[in-house]
Protein backbone atom coordinates (compact mmCIF):
# COMPACT_ATOMS: atom_id res chain seq x y z
CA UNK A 1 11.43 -24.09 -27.60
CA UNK A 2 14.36 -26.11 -26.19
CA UNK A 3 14.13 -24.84 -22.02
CA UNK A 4 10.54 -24.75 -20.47
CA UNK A 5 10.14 -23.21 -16.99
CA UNK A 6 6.56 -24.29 -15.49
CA UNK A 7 5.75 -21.74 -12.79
CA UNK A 8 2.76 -21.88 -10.35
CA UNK A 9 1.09 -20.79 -7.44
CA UNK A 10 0.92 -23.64 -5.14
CA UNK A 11 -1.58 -21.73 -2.50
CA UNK A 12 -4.72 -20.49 -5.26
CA UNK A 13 -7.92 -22.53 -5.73
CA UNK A 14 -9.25 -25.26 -3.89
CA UNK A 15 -7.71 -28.46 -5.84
CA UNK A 16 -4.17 -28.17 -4.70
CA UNK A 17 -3.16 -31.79 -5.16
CA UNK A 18 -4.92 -32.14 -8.29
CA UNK A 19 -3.29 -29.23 -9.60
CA UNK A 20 -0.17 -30.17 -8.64
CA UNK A 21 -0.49 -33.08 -10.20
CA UNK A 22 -1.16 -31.92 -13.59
CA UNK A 23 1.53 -29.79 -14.13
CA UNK A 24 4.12 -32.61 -13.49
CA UNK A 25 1.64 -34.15 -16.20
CA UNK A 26 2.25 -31.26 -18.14
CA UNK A 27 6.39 -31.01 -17.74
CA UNK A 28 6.24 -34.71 -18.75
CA UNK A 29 4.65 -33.95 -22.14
CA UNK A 30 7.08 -31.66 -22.75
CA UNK A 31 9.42 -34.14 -21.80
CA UNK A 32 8.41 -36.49 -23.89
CA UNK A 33 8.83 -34.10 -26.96
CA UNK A 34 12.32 -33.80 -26.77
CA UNK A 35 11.82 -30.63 -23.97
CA UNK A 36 14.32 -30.22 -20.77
CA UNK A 37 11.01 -28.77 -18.72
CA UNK A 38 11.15 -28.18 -15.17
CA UNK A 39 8.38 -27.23 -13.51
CA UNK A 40 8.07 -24.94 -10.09
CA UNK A 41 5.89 -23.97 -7.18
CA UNK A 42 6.26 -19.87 -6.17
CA UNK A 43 7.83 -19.91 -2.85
CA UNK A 44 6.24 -16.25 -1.25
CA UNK A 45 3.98 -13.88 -2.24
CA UNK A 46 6.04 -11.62 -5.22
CA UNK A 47 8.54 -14.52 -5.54
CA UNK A 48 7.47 -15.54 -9.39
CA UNK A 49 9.15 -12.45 -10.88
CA UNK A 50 12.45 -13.59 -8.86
CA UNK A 51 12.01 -17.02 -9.96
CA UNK A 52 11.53 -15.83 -13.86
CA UNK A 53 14.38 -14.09 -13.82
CA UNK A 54 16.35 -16.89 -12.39
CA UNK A 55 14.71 -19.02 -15.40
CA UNK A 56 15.90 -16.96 -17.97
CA UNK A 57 19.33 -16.31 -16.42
CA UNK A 58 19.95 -20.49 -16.56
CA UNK A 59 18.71 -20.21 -20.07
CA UNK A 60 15.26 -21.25 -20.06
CA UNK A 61 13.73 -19.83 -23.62
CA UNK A 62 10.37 -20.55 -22.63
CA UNK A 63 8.05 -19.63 -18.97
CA UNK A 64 4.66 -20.69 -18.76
CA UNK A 65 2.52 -18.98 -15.91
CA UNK A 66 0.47 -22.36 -14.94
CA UNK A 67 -2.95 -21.84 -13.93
CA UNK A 68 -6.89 -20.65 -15.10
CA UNK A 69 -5.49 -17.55 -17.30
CA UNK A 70 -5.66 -16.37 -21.29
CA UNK A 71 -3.47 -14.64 -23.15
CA UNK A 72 -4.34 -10.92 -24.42
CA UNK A 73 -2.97 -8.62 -26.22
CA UNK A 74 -2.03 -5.44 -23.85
CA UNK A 75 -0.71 -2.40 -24.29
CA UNK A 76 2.02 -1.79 -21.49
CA UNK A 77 1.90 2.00 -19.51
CA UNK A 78 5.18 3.07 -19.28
CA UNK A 79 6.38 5.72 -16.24
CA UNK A 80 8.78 7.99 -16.31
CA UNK A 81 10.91 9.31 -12.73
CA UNK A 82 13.38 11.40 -11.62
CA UNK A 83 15.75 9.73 -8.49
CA UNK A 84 19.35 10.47 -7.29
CA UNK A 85 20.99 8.90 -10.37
CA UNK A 86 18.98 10.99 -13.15
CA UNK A 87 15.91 9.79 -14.83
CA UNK A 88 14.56 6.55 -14.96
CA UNK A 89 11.72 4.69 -17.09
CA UNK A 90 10.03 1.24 -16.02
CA UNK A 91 6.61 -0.02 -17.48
CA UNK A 92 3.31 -0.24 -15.41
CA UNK A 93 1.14 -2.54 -15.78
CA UNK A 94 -1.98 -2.17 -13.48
CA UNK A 95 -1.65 1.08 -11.57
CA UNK A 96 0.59 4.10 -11.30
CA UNK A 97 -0.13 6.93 -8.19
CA UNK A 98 1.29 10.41 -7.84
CA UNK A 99 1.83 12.39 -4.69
CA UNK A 100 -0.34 11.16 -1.71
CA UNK A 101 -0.48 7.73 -2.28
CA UNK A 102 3.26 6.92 -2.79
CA UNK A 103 3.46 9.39 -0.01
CA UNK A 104 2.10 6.55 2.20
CA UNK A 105 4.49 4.25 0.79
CA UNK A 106 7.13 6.64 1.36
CA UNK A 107 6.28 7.10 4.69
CA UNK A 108 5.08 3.61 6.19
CA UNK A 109 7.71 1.71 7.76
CA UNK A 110 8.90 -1.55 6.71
CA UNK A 111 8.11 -3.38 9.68
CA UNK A 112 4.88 -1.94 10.05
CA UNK A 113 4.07 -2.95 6.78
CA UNK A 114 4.92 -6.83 7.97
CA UNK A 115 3.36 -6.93 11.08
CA UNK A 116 -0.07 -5.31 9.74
CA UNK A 117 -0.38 -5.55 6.31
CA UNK A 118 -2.59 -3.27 4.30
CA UNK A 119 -3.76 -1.74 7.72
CA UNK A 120 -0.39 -0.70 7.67
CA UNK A 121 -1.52 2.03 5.27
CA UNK A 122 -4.39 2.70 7.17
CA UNK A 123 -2.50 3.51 10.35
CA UNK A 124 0.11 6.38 8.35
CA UNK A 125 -3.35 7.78 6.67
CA UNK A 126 -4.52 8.50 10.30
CA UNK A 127 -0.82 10.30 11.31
CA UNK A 128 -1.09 12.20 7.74
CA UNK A 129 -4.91 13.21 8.73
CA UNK A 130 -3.24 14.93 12.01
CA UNK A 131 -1.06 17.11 9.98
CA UNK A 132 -4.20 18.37 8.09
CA UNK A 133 -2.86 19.11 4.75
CA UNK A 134 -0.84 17.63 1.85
CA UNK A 135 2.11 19.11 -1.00
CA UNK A 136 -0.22 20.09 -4.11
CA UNK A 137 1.54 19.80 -7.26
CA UNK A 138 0.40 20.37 -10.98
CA UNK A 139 -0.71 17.90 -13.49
CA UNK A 140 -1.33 18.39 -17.31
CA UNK A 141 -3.50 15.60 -19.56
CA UNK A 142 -4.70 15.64 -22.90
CA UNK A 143 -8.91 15.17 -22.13
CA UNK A 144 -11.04 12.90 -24.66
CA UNK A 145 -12.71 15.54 -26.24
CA UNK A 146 -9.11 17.15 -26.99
CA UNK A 147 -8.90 19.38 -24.53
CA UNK A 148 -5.51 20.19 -22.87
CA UNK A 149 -6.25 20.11 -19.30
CA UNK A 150 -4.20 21.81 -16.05
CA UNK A 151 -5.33 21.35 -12.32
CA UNK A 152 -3.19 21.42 -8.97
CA UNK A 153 -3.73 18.31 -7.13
CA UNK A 154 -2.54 16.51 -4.39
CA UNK A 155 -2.64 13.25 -5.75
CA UNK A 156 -3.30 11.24 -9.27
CA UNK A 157 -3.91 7.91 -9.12
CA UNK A 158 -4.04 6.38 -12.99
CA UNK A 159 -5.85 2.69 -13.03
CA UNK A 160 -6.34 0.17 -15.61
CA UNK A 161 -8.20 -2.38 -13.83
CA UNK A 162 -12.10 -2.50 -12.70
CA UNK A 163 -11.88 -4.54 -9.65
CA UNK A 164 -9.95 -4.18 -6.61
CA UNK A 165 -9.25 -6.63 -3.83
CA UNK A 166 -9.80 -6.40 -0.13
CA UNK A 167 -11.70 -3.15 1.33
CA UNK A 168 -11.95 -1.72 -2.11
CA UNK A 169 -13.71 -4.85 -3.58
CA UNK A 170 -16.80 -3.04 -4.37
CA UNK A 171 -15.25 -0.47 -6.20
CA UNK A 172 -15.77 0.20 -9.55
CA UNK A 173 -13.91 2.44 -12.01
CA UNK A 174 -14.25 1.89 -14.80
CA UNK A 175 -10.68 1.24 -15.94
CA UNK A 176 -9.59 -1.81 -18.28
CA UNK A 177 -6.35 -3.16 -19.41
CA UNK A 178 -8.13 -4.04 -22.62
CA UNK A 179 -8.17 -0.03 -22.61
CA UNK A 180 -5.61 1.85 -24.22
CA UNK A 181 -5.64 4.35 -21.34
CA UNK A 182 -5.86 5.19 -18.03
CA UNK A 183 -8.84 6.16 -15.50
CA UNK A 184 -7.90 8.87 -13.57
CA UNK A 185 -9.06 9.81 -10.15
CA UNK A 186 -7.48 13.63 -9.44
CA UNK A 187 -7.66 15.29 -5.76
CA UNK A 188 -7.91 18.54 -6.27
CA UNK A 189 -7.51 19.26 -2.64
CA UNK A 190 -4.89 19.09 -0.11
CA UNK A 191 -7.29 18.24 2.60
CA UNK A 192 -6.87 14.82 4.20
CA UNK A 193 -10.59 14.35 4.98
CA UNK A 194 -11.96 14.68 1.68
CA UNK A 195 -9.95 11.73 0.77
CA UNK A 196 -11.38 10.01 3.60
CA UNK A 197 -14.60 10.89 2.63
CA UNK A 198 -14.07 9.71 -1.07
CA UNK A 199 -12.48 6.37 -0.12
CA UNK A 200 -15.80 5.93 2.01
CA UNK A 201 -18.04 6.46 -0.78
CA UNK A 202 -15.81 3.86 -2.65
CA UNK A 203 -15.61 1.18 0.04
CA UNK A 204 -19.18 1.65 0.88
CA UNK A 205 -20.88 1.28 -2.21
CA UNK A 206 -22.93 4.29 -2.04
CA UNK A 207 -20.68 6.80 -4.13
CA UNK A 208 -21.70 9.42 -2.84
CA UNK A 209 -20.62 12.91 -4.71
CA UNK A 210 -16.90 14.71 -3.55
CA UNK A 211 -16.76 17.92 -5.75
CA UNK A 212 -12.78 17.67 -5.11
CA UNK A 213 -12.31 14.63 -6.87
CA UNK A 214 -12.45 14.24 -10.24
CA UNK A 215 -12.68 10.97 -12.50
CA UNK A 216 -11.30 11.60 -16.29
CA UNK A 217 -9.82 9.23 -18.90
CA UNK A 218 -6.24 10.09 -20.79
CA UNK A 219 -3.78 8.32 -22.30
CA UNK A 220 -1.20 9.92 -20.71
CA UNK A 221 -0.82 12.59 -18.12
CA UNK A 222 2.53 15.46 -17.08
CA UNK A 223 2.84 15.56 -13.06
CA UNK A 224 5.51 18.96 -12.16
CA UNK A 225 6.14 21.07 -9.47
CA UNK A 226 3.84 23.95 -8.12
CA UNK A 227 6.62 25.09 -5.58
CA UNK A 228 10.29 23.83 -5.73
CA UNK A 229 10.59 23.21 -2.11
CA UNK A 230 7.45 20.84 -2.30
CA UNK A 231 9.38 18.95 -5.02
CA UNK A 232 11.13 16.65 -2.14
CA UNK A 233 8.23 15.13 -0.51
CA UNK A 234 6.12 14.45 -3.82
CA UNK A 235 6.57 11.17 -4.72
CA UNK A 236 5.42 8.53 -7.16
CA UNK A 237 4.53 4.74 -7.43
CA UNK A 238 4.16 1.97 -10.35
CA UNK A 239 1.66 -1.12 -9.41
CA UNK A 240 2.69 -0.31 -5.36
CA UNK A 241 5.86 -0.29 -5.52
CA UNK A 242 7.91 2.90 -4.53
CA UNK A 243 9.87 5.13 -7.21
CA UNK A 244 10.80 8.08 -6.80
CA UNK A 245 10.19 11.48 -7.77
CA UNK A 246 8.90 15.01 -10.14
CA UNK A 247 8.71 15.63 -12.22
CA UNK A 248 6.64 12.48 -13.58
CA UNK A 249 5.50 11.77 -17.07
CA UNK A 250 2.33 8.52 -17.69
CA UNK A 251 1.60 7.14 -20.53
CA UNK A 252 0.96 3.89 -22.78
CA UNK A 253 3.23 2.25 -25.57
CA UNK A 254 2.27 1.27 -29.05
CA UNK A 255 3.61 -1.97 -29.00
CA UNK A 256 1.97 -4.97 -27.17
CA UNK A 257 2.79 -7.83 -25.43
CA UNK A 258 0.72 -10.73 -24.24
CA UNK A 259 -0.83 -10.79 -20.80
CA UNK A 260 -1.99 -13.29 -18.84
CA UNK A 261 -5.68 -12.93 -17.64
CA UNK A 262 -8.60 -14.44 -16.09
């Protein structure tokens, strides 16, 4: 370790000051060892990414995510896409969503998304609702007991966390990145208000039963078309942000990497 980068969130927790203070303790340690350490505050929400790869550009060797975490050993998902310049890979690390969901991303303006936030999302559910009916496509997964399984659906969502924020806070799925898979959720229905009526049971806390939905664990799942018209306006998303589209292929590496956690 020659270059340390110090990077935290200057807006989490309660002791702002007091955190503050101890990472310029911190750099100064370093400092004292014979370490160039810097150490920086995250300027906007997203912005630590941007700022890593700034770090590592000016030849920092070493980042440290400052705060109440642990390393763990993970097991990165990896996604696979197909977008106007061929196919394209990147790794997921929390979430990955085929078909309705990115749809919403797809189709929820930029400025919308600024002005109201996660209602945002809320607001294009409503205008998709009015049009009744979604593009069904056809996903293939390799079941726990061994089974090779084949449904149509209108949307996969793949998680590999157990808690949600916001309206979904009470939600529980049973997913874990300490899992070497995913937790599924398949909508075997094109019908707008049965994903209303699941998201309810989720938000709610009562869980009540949707026959059309379908929770399942895999390690990795095959999304292609049913119809190759439909194939334009099937999308697909890695921890919310926007990709692009079928056919899709999910699934988790062998190799790990170490993963900050609270």
């Amino acid at each position: 370790m020659k270059k340390a980068f110090l990077i935290y969130n200057p807006a989490s927790g309660r002791k702002r000051t007091r955190r503050a203070e101890q990472i310029t303790r911190a750099a100064e340690v370093f400092r004292s060892a014979g370490i160039h350490a810097e150490a920086h505050a995250t300027t906007h929400a997203g912005s630590a990414a941007q700022q890593t790869q700034q770090a590592v550009a000016a030849g920092f060797d070493t980042i440290i995510a400052c705060g109440g975490y642990q390393p763990r050993d993970v097991c990165p998902g990896v996604i696979t896409y197909q977008t106007k310049a061929g196919q394209e890979k990147r790794y997921v690390i929390v979430a990955a969503g085929v078909g309705a969901d990115a749809e919403l991303m797809y189709r929820t303006a930029v400025e919308l998304k600024e002005r109201y936030g996660m209602y945002a999302y809320f607001l294009e559910m409503a205008r998709l609702a009015w049009r009744g009916r979604l593009p069904m496509f056809q996903v293939e997964w390799l079941a726990e007991n061994g089974a090779q399984r084949s449904e149509a659906v209108a949307l996969i969502s793949a998680a590999r966390a157990n808690r949600f924020p916001g309206l979904l806070r009470r939600v529980r799925l049973g997913g874990a990145l300490t899992r070497n898979d995913y937790r599924l959720m398949l909508f075997k229905t094109c019908r707008v208000r049965h994903f209303l009526s699941f998201f309810a049971s989720l938000a709610s806390g009562w869980n009540w039963n949707v026959p059309q939905v379908e929770l399942a664990y895999a390690s990795s799942f095959r999304c292609t078309l049913l119809q190759p018209a439909e194939g334009r306006g099937i999308h697909c998303e890695a921890d919310g942000e926007l990709l692009g589209t079928l056919p899709v292929e999910v699934s988790i590496e062998a190799r790990t990497f170490k993963l900050l956690m609270p």
